[in-house]
Protein backbone atom coordinates (compact mmCIF):
# COMPACT_ATOMS: atom_id res chain seq x y z
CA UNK A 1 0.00 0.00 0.00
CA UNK A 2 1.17 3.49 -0.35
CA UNK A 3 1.15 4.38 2.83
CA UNK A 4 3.39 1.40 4.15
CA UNK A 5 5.65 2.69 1.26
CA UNK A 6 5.39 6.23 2.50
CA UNK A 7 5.89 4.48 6.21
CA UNK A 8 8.91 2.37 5.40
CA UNK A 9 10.62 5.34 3.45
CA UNK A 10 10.25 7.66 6.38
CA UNK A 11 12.19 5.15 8.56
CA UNK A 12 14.80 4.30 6.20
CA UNK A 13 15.70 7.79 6.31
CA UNK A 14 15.37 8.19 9.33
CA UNK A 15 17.73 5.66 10.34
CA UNK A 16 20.33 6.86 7.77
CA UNK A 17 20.20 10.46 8.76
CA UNK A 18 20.32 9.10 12.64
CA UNK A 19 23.37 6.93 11.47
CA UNK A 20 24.92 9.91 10.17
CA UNK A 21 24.39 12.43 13.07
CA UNK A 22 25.15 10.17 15.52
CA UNK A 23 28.37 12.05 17.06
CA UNK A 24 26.81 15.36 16.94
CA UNK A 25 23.91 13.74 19.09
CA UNK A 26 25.91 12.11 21.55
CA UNK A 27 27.84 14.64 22.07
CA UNK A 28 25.13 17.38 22.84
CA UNK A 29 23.55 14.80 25.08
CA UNK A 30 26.48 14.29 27.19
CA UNK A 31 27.16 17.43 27.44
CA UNK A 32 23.83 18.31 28.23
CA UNK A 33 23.46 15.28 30.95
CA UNK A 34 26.82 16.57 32.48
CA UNK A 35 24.72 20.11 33.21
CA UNK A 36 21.50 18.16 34.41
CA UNK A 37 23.55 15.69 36.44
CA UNK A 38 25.75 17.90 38.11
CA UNK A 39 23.90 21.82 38.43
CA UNK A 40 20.58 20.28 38.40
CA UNK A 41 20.61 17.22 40.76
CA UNK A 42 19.42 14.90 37.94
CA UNK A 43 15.97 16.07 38.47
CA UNK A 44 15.10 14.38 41.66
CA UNK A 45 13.22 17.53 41.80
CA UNK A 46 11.95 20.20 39.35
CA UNK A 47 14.69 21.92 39.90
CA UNK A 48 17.50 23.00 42.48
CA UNK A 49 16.13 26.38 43.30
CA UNK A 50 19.17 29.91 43.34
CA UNK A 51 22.23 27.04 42.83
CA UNK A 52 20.88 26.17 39.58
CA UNK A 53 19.38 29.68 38.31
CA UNK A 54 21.37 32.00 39.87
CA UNK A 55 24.52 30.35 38.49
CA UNK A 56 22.96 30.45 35.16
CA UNK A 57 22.62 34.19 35.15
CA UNK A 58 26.01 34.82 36.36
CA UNK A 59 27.23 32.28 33.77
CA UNK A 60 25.59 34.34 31.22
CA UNK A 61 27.27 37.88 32.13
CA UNK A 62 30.65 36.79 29.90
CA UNK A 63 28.60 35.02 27.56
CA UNK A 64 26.35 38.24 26.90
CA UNK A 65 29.74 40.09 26.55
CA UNK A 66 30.82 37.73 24.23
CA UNK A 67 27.67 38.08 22.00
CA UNK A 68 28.12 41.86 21.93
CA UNK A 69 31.30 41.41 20.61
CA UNK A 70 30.09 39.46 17.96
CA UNK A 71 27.47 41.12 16.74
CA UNK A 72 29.41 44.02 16.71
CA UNK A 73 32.26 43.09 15.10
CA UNK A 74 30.54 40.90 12.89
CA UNK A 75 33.84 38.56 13.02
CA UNK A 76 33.32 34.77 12.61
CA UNK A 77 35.39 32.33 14.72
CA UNK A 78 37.98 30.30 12.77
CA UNK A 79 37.99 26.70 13.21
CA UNK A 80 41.37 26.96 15.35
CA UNK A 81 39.78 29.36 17.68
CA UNK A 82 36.42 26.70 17.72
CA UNK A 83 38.30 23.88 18.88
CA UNK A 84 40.56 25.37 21.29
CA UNK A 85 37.58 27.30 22.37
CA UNK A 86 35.73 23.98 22.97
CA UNK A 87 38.23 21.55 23.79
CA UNK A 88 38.95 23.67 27.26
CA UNK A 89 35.19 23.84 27.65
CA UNK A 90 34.95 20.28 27.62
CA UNK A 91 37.88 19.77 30.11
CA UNK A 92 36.46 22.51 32.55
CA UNK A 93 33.48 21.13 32.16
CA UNK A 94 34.98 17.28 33.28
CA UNK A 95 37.32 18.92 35.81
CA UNK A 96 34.29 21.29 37.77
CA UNK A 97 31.92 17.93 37.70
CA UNK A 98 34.27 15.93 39.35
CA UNK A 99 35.54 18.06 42.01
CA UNK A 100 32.30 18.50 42.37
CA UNK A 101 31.82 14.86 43.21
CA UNK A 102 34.91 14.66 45.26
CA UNK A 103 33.72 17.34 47.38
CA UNK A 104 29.91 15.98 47.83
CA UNK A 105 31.63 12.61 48.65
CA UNK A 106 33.51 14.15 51.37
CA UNK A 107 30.43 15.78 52.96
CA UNK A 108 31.49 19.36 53.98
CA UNK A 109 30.48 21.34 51.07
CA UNK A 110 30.57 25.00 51.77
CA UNK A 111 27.56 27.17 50.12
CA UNK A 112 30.31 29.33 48.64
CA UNK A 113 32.14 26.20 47.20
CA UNK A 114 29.39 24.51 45.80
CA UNK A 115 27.79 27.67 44.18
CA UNK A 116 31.21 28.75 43.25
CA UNK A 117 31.60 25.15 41.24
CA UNK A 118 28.05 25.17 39.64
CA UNK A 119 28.82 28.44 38.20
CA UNK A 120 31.92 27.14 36.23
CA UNK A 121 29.61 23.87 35.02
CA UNK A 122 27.08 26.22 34.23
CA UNK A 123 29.44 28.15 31.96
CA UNK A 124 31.48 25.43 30.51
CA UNK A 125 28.49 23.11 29.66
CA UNK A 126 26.65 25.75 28.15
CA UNK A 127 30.17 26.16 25.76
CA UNK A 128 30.18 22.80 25.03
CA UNK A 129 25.97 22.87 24.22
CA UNK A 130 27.02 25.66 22.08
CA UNK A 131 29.27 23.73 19.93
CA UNK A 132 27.09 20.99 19.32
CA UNK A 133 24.81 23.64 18.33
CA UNK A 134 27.19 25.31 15.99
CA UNK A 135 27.77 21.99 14.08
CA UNK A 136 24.32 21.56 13.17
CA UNK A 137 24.38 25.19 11.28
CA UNK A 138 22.77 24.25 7.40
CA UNK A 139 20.94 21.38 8.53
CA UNK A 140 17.50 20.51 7.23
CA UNK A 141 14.25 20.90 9.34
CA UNK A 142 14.23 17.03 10.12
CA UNK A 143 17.67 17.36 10.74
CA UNK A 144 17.77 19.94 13.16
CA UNK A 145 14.70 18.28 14.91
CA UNK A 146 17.10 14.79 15.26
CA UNK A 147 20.14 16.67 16.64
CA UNK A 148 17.80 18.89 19.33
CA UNK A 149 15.21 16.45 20.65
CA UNK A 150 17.25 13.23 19.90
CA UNK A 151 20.12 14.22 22.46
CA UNK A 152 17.05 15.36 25.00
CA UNK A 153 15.39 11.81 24.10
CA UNK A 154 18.53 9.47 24.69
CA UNK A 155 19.81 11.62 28.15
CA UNK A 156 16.77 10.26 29.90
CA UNK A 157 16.94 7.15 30.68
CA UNK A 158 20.95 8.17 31.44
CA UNK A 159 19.75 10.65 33.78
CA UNK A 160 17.29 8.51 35.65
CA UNK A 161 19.64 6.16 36.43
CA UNK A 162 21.76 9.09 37.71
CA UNK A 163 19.24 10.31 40.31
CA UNK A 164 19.13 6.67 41.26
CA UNK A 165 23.00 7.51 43.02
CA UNK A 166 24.03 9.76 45.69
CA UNK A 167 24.62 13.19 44.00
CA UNK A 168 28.43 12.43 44.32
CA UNK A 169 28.71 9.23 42.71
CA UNK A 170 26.97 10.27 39.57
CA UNK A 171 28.56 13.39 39.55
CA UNK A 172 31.92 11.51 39.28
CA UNK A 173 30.44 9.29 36.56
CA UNK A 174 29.20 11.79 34.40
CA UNK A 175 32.21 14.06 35.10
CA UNK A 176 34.42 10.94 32.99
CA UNK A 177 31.80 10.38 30.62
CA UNK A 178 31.92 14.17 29.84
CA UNK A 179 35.25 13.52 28.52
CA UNK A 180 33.65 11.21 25.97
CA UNK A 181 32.98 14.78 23.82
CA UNK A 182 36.10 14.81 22.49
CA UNK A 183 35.89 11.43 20.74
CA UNK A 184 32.41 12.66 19.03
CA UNK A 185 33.91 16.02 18.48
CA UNK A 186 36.84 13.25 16.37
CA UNK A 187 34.18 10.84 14.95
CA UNK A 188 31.78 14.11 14.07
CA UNK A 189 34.69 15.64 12.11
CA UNK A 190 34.98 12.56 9.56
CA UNK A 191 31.24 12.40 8.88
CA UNK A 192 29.73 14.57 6.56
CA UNK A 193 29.00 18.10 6.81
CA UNK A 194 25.69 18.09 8.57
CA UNK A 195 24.09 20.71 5.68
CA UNK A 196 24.64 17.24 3.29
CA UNK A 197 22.46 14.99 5.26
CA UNK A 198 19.20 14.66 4.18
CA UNK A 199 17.83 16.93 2.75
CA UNK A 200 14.08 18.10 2.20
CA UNK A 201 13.09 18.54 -1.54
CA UNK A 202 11.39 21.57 -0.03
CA UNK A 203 12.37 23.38 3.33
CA UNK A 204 9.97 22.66 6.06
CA UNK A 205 9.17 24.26 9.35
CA UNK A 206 10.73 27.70 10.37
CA UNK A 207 13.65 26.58 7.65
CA UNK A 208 11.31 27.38 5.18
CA UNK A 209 11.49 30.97 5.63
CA UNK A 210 15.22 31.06 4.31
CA UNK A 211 13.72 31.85 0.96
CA UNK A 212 11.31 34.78 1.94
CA UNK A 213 14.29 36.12 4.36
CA UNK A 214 12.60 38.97 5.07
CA UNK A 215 9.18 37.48 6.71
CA UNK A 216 11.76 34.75 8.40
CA UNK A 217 13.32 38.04 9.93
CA UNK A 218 9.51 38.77 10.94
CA UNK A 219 8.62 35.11 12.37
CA UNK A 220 11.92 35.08 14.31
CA UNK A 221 11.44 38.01 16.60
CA UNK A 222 7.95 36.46 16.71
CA UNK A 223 9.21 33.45 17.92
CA UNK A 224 12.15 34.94 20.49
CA UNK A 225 9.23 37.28 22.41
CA UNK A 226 7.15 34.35 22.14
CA UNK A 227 9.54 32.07 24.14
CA UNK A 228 10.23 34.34 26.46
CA UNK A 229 6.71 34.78 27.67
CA UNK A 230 6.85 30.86 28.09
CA UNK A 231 10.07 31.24 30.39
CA UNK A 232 8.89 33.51 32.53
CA UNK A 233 5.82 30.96 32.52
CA UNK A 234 7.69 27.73 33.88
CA UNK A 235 10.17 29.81 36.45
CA UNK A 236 6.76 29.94 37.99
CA UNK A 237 5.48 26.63 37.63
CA UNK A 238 8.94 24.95 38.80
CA UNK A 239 8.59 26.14 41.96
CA UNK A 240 5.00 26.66 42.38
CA UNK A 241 3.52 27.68 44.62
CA UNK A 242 5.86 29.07 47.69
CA UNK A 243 9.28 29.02 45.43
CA UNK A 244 10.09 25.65 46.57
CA UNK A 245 11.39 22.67 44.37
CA UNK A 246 8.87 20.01 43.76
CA UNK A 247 10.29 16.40 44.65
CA UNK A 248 9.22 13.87 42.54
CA UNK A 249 8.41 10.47 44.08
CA UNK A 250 9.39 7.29 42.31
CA UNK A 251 6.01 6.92 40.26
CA UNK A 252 6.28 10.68 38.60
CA UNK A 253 9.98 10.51 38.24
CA UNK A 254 9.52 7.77 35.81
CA UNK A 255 6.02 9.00 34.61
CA UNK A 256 8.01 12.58 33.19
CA UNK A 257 10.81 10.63 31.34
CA UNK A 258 8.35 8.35 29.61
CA UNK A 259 6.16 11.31 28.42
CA UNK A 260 9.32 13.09 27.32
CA UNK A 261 10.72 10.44 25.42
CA UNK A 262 7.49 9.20 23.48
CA UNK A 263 6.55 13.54 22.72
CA UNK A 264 10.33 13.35 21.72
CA UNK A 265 10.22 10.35 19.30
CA UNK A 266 6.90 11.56 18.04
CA UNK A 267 8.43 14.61 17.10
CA UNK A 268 11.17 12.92 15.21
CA UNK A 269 9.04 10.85 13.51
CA UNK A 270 6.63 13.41 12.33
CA UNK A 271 9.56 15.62 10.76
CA UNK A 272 10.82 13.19 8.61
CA UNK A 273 7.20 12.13 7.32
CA UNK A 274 7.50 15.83 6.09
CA UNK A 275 4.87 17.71 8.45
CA UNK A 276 4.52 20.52 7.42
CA UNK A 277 3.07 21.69 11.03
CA UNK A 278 4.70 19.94 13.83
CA UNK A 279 7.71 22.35 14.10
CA UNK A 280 5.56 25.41 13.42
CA UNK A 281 2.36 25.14 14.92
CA UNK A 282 1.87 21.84 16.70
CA UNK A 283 5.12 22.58 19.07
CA UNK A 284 3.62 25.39 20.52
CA UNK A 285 0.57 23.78 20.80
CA UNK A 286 2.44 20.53 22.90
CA UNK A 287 3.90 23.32 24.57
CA UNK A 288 0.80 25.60 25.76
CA UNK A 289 -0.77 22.28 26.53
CA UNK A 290 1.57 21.39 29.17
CA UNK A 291 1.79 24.29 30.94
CA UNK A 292 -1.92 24.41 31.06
CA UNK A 293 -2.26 20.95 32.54
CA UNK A 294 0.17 21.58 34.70
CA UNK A 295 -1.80 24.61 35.81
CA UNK A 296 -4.88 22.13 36.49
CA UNK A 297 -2.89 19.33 38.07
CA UNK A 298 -1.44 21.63 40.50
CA UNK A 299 -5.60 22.91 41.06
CA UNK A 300 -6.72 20.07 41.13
CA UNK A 301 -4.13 18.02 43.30
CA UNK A 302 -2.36 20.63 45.68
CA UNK A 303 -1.12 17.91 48.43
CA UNK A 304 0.62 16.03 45.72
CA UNK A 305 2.47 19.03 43.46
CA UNK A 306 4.71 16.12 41.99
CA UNK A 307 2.08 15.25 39.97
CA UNK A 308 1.70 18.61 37.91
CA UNK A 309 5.48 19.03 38.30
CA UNK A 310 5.56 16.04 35.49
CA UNK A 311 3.71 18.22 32.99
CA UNK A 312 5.79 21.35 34.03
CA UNK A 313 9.06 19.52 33.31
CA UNK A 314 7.91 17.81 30.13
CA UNK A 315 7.07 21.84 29.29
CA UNK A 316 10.54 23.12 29.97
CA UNK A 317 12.47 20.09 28.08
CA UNK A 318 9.92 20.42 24.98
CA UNK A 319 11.13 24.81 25.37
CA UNK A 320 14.70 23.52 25.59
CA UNK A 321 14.28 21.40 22.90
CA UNK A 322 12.94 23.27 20.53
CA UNK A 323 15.12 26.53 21.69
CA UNK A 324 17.40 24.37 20.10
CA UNK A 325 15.91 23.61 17.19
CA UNK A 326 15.46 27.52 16.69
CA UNK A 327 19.09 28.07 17.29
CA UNK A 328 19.91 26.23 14.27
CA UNK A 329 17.16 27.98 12.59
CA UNK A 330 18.96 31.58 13.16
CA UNK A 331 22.32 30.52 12.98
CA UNK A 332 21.45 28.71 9.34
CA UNK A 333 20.02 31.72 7.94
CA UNK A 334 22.37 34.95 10.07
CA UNK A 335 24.92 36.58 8.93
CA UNK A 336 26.75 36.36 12.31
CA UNK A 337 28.71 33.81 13.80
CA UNK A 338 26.40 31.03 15.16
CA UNK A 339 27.92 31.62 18.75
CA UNK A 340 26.14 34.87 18.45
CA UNK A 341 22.55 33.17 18.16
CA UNK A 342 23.45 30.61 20.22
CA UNK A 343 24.04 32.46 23.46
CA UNK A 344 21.00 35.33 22.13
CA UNK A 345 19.13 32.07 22.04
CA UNK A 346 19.72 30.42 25.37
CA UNK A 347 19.13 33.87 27.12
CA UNK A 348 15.69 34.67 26.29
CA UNK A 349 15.40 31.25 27.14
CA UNK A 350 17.35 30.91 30.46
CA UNK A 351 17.05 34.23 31.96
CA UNK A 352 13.46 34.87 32.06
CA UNK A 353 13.25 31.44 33.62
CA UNK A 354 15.70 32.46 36.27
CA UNK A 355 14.22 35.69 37.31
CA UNK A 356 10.99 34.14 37.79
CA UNK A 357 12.58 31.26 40.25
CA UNK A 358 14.18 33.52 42.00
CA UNK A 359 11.53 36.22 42.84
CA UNK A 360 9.37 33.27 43.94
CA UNK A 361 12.15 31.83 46.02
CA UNK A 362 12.78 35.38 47.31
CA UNK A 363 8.84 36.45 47.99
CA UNK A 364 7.65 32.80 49.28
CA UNK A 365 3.67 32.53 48.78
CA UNK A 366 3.52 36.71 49.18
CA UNK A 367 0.89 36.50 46.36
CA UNK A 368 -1.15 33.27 46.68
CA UNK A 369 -2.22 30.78 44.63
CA UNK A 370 -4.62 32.69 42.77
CA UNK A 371 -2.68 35.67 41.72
CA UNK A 372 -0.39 33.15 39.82
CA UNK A 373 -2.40 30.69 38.41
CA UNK A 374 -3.95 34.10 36.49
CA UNK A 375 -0.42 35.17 35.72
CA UNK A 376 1.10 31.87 34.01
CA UNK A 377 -2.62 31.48 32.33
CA UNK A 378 -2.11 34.86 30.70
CA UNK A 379 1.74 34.18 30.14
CA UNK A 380 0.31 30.93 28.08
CA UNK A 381 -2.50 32.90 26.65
CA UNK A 382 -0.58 35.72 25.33
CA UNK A 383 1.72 33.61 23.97
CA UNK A 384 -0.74 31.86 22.35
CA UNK A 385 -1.98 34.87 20.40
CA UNK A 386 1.22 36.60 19.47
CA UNK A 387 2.57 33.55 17.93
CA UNK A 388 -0.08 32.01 15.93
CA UNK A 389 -1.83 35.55 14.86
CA UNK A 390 1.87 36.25 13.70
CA UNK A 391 2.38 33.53 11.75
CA UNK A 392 -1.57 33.38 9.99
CA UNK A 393 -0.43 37.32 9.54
CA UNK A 394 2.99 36.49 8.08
CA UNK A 395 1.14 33.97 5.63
CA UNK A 396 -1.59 36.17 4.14
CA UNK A 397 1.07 38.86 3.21
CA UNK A 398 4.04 37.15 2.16
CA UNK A 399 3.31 38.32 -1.64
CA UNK A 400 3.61 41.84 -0.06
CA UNK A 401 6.80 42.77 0.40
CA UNK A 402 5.42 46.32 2.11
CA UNK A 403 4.26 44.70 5.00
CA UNK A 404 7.10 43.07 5.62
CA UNK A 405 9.19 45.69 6.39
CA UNK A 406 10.87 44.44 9.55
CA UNK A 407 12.59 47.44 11.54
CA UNK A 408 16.06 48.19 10.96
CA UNK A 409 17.15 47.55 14.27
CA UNK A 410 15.31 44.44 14.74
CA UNK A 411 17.36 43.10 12.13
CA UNK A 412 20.19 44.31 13.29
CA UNK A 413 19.65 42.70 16.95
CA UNK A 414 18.19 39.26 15.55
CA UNK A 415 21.65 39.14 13.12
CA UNK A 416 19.62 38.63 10.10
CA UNK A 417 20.15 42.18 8.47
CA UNK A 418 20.69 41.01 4.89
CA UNK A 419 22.26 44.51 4.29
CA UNK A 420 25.89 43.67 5.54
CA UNK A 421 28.45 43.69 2.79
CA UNK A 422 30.54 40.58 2.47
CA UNK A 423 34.59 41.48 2.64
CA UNK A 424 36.42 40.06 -0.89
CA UNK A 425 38.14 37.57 1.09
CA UNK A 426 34.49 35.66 2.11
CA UNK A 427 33.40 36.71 -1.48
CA UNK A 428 36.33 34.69 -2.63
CA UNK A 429 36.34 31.70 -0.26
CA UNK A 430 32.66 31.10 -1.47
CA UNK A 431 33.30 31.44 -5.11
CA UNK A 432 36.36 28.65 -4.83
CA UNK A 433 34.14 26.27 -2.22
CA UNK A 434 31.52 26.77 -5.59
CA UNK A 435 33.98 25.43 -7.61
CA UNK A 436 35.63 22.79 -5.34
CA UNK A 437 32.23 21.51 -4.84
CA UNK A 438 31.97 20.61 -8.56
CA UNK A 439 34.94 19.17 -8.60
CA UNK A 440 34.10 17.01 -5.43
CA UNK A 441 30.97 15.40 -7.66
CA UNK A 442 32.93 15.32 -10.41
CA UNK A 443 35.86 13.28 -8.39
CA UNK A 444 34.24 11.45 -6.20
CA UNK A 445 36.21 14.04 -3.21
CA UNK A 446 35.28 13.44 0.61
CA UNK A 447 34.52 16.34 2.48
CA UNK A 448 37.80 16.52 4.48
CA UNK A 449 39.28 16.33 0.98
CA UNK A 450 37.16 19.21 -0.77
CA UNK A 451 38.02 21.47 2.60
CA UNK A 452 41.85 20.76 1.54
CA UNK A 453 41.06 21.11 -1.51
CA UNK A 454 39.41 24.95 -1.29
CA UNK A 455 41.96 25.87 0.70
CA UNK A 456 45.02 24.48 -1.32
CA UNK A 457 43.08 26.49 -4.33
CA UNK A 458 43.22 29.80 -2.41
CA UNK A 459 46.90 29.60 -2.24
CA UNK A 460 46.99 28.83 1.87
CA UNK A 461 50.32 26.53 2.74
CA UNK A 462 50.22 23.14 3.80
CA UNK A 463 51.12 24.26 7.45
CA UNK A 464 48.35 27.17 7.08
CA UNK A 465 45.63 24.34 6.23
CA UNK A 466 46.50 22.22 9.14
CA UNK A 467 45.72 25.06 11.43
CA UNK A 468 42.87 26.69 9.41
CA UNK A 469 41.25 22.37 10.04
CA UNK A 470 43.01 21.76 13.14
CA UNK A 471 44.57 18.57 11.50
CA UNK A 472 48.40 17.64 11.74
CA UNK A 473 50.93 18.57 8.62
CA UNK A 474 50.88 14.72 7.89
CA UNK A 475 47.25 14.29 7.37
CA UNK A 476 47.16 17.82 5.02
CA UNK A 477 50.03 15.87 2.90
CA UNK A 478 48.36 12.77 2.72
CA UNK A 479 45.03 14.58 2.01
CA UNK A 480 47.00 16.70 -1.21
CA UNK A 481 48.50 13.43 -2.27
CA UNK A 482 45.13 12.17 -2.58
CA UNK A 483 43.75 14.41 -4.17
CA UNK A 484 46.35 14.46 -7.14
CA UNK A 485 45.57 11.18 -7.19
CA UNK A 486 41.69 11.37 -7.62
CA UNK A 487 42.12 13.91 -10.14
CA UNK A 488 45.33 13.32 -11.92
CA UNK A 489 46.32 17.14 -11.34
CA UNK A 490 49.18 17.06 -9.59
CA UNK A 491 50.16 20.96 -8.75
CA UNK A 492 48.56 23.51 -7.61
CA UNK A 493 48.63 25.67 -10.88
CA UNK A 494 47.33 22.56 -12.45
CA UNK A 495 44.46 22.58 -10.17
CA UNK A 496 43.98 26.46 -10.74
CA UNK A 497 44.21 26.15 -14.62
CA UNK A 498 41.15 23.13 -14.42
CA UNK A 499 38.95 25.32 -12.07
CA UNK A 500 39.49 28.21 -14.53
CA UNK A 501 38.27 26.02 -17.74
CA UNK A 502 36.25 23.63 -16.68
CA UNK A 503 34.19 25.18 -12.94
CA UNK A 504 31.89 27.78 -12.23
């Protein structure tokens, strides 16, 4: 039947473009469960009150000095400065968890010191997200979808077993396993770019906007004020209603991570059958949905808050989730560096969230319960109408280009001003990677080798590609040898002379 056929074609890709993302995915999960683990307690409870969320905002303060720099420089990190960048992320982010450990294990752990090390996690793990994040820059809708709720969906069960040991044992576990990013940072770098893995015939969800830039622009700042009315939405639900955490007991511990995984797979699934809703439309929905049950478990069952604490933390991992997802989305279409989104990202995400968990925890029960059940229904609500108005507005004018007219400095904040002139040498660069690329079809190149390849073309030295990939001398040689070989062009004039006749 056609549908089986449609059925059985939506898996097989799946499983290819799983197959082919798998480093990328296991390395944003671990370095996601290393946060959770460690800052977070592995979710014993909703959440772990001022340690968690007032080291995020302090770990944000460099990070938001580091996206001004960016966006107004408008530089772009070189790969060098990438992986030295995030290989002493990932080590910080080993070293902090397991002193961490060592010092839980020895059971004096000064406030100071143990605010003082969750800080440094914070920091470093969000670093290390960030990379992840960075990789999956040109990837298709499904793609994206894979890489964001696929690392959420496999940490799970991973951190459930971690909240199963005393907070010092599994902080020492994950703190080794964290280490385990630098072999998926290896394995990710001989795998193809992610922008080559499959593919839509036509762009769906939010990446479908990257040919009508100019509503996308729209859509985005949209979405961004959008998410940040959910934020401020579950701070209050994770501690509701006095600003304390909400334990979960065995039964809803287990109950959350089995309706987190099963909305995850579900919205894997429906991405690759080519939805054209789920990561538009039907994500919010999920999303609204859960805070409002929430909203009615905690009504409706007020000496058992564990119970509406599963739907509140099913609603903040579905918003971190698909923050991520949106990440890629701006950092695929920007003209910034995709640090810049990244961290722009994560704080209209993170620190919305952490103002509102911290005025509860400050002002304990100083409003009631009625005061903020109206306040995270009107949160939800608003949302609710800014977002999908937007978009049904968005889709009735997008043959008008007068009405959408996004302001100037808008643009300029979201980094998707499509006014910003391109220097000659990134005119250049794309013009050869143009022409490398044909020659890659034409040759049968690998990626690694079409990198060499575009560089070797723009004149760079052997010793000046090893840095520009972070690869040794040897492996540049061998990698030029080969590629003489493939094409039976064995200079670099040669090369230059073929490109000339027979490219672009």
């Amino acid at each position: 039947m056609p549908q089986n056929d449609a059925v059985r074609q939506s898996a097989a890709s799946m499983s290819q473009t799983v197959l082919a993302l798998a480093p990328t995915v296991l390395g944003l999960m671990i370095a996601h469960m290393g946060l959770i683990v460690s800052a977070y307690g592995s979710y014993s409870s909703t959440d772990q009150g001022i340690y968690a969320d007032g080291s995020s905002i302090l770990a944000m303060l460099p990070l938001f000095i580091f996206m001004c720099v960016l966006g107004k420089t408008r530089i772009r990190l070189v790969k060098k400065h990438i992986f030295v960048l995030t290989s002493i992320a990932i080590a910080v982010q080993a070293a902090s968890i397991i002193a961490l450990g060592v010092v839980l294990l020895t059971g004096n752990l000064p406030k100071t010191l143990s605010f003082g090390l969750s800080v440094i996690i914070t920091l470093s793990s969000y670093l290390s997200i960030f990379y992840w994040l960075r990789r999956a820059r040109g990837a298709s809708s499904s793609s994206a979808a894979t890489i964001a709720f696929g690392s959420l969906l496999l940490s799970e069960p991973l951190i459930y077993l971690a909240s199963l040991m005393p907070h010092g044992v599994a902080c020492l576990a994950v703190g080794l396993l964290t280490l385990a990013q630098f072999i998926c940072q290896k394995y990710a770098r001989c795998r193809p770019l992610v922008e080559n893995i499959h593919a839509e015939t036509t762009p769906l969800g939010y990446f479908g906007f990257a040919e009508r830039m100019i509503d996308g622009v729209r859509l985005l700042a949209i979405l961004a004020l959008g998410m940040l009315l959910l934020s401020f939405a579950v701070g209050i639900l994770r501690c509701f209603p006095d600003g304390s955490p909400i334990p979960f007991s065995p039964a809803t511990r287990v109950a959350y991570m089995a309706l987190e995984m099963l909305l995850f797979a579900a919205l894997i699934w429906r991405s690759f059958r080519g939805s054209r809703s789920v990561m538009t439309t039907s994500i919010w929905v999920i999303l609204e949905a859960s805070g409002v049950i929430a909203l009615i478990c905690y009504a409706f069952f007020p000496n058992n808050l564990a119970i509406g604490a599963v739907f509140t933390t099913v609603f903040n991992a579905g918003m971190t989730g698909f923050m991520w997802y949106l990440v890629v989305a701006f950092s695929s279409f920007g003209n910034r560096d995709p640090y810049y989104y990244a961290i722009a990202g994560w704080m209209v995400f993170m620190v919305p969230r952490a103002i509102a968990r911290i005025l509860m925890e400050i002002a304990p029960g100083s409003m009631g319960d009625a005061p903020l059940f109206a306040i995270v229904a009107a949160l939800i609500a608003a949302n609710a109408q800014l977002v999908f108005v937007q978009i049904i507005w968005i889709e009735r004018t997008v043959s008008n280009e007068k009405s959408s007219a996004t302001a100037k400095s808008i643009r300029t904040l979201l980094g998707l001003d499509d006014a910003v002139k391109e220097d000659p040498a990134s005119i250049r660069r794309a013009l050869m990677q143009d022409n490398t690329r044909q020659m890659q079809n034409q040759f049968l190149l690998s990626d690694r080798e079409t990198e060499v390849l575009t560089l070797y073309a723009m004149g760079l030295t052997q010793r000046k590609i090893a840095e520009e990939l972070c690869i040794s001398p040897g492996t540049t040689h061998t990698h030029i040898k080969r590629i003489y070989t493939k094409t039976d062009l064995h200079s670099r004039q040669e090369i230059l002379d073929y490109i000339e006749r027979y490219t672009g």
